[in-house]
C-alpha atoms as a PDB file:
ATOM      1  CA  UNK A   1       0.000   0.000   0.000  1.00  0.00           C
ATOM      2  CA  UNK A   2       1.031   3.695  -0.863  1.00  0.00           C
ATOM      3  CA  UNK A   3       1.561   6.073   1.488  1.00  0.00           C
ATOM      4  CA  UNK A   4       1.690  10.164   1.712  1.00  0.00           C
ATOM      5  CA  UNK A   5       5.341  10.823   2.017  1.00  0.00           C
ATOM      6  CA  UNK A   6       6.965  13.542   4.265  1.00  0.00           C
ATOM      7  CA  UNK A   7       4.120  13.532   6.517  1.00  0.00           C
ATOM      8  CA  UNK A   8       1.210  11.507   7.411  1.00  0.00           C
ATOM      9  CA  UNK A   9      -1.635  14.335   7.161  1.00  0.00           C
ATOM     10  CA  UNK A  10      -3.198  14.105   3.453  1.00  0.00           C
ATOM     11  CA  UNK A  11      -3.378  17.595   3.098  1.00  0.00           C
ATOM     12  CA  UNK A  12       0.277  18.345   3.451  1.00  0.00           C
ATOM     13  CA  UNK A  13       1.650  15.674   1.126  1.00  0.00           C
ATOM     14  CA  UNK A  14       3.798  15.969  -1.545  1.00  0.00           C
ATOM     15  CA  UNK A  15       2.017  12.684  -3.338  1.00  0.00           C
ATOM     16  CA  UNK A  16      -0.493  10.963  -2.310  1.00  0.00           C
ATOM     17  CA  UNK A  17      -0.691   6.781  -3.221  1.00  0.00           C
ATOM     18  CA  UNK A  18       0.636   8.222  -6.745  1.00  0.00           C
ATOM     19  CA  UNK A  19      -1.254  10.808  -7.517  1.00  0.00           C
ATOM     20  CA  UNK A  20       0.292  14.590  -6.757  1.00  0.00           C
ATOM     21  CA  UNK A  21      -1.959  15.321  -3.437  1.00  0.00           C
ATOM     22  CA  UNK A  22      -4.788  13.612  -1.773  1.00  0.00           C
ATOM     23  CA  UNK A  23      -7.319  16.302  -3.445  1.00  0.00           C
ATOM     24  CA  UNK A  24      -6.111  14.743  -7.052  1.00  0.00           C
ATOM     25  CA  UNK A  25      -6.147  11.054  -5.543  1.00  0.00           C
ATOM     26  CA  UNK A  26      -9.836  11.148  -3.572  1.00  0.00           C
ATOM     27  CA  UNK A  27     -11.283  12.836  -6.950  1.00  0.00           C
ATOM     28  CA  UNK A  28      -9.825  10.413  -9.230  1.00  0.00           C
ATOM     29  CA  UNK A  29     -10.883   7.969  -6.605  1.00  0.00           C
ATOM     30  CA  UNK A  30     -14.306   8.992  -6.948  1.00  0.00           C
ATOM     31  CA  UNK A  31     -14.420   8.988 -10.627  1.00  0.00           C
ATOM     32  CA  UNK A  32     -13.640   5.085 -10.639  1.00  0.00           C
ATOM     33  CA  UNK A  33     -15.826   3.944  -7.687  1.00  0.00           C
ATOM     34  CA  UNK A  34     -18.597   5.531  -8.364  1.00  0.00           C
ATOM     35  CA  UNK A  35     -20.882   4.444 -11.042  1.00  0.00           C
ATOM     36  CA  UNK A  36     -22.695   7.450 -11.593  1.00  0.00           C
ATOM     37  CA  UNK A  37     -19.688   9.482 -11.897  1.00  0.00           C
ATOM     38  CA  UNK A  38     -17.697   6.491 -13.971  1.00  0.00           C
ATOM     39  CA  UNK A  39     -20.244   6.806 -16.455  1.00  0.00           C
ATOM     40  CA  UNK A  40     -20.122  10.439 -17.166  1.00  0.00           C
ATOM     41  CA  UNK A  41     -15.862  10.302 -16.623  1.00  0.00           C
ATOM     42  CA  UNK A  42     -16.233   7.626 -20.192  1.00  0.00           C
ATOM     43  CA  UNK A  43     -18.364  10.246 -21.351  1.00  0.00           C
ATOM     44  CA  UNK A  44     -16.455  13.209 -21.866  1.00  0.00           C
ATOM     45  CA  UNK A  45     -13.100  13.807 -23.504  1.00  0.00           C
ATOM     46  CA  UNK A  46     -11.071  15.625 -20.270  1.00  0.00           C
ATOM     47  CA  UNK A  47     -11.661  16.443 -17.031  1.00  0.00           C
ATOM     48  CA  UNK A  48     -13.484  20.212 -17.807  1.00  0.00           C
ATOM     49  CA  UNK A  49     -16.311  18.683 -19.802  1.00  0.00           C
ATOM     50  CA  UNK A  50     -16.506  15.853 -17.212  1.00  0.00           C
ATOM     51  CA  UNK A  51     -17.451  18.855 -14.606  1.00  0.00           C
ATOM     52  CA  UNK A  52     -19.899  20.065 -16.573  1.00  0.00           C
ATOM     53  CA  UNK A  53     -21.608  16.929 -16.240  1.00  0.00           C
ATOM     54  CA  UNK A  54     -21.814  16.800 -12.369  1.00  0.00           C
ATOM     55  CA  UNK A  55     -24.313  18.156 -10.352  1.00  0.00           C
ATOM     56  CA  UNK A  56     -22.255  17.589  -7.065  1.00  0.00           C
ATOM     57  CA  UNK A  57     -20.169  20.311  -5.378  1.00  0.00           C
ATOM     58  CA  UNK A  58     -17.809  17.470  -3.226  1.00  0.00           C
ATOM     59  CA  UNK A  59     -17.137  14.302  -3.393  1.00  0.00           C
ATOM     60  CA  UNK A  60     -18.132  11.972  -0.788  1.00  0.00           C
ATOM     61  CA  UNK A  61     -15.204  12.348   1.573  1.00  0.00           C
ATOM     62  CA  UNK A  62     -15.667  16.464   1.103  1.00  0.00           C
ATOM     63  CA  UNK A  63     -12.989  17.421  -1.891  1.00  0.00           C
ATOM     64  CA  UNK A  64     -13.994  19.611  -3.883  1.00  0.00           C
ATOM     65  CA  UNK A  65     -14.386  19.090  -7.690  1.00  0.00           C
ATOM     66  CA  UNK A  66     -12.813  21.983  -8.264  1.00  0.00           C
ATOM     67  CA  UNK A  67     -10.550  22.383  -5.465  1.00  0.00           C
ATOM     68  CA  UNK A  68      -7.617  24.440  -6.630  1.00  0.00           C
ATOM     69  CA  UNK A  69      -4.715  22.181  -5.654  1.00  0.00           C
ATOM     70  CA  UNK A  70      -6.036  19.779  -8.338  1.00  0.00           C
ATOM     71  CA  UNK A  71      -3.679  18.489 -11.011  1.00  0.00           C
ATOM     72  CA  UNK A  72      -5.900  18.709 -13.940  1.00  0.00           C
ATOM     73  CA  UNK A  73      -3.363  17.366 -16.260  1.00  0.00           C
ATOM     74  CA  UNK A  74      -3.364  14.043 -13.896  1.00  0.00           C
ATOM     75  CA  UNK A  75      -6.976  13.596 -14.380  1.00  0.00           C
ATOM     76  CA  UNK A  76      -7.202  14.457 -18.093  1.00  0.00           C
ATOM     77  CA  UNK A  77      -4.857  11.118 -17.855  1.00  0.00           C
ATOM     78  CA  UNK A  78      -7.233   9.240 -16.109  1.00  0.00           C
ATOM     79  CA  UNK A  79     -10.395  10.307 -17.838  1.00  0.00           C
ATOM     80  CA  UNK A  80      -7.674   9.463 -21.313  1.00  0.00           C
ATOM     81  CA  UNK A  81      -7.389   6.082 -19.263  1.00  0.00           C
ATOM     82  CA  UNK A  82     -11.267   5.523 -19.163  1.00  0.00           C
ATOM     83  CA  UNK A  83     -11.500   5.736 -22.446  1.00  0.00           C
ATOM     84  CA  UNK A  84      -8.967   3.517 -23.549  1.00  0.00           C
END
C-alpha cells in the first residue's frame, strides 16, 4: 500500500498513493468507484467537460471538484485512461 510521504496528514503531502496530493487522488478515486460518476468520466473527452456533467459540489469524503490544488493534467490522464 502507498503512502503520503513527508508527513502523514493528506493535506500536506507531496504525493499521495501516486497521484500529486490527496485532493487529485480522492477525486480520481471517486471517478472510478462511483458508477454514476464512472459513467459520465467515459463520457467526456477531459476532465473540464466531465465537470460540466456533475451536479455535485464534493465528493463523498468532502474534496472539492474543483478544489484548486487539483492536477488537472493528472486527471485528463485518467479520464484518457477511461477511455482507452
Amino acid at each position: 500500500m502507498n503512502y503520503p510521504t513527508k508527513t502523514d496528514n493528506p493535506s500536506k503531502a507531496t504525493t499521495y498513493n501516486g497521484w500529486s496530493n490527496y485532493e487529485t487522488w480522492n477525486v480520481a478515486l471517486w471517478m472510478d468507484n462511483d458508477y454514476g460518476n464512472y459513467l459520465k468520466a467515459r463520457e467526456s473527452k477531459n476532465y473540464q467537460e466531465f465537470l460540466s456533467r456533475l451536479h455535485k459540489k464534493l465528493t463523498g469524503d468532502g474534496v472539492s471538484w474543483t478544489d484548486p490544488k487539483l492536477n488537472i493534467q493528472e486527471l485528463d490522464d485518467k479520464i484518457k485512461e477511461l477511455n482507452s
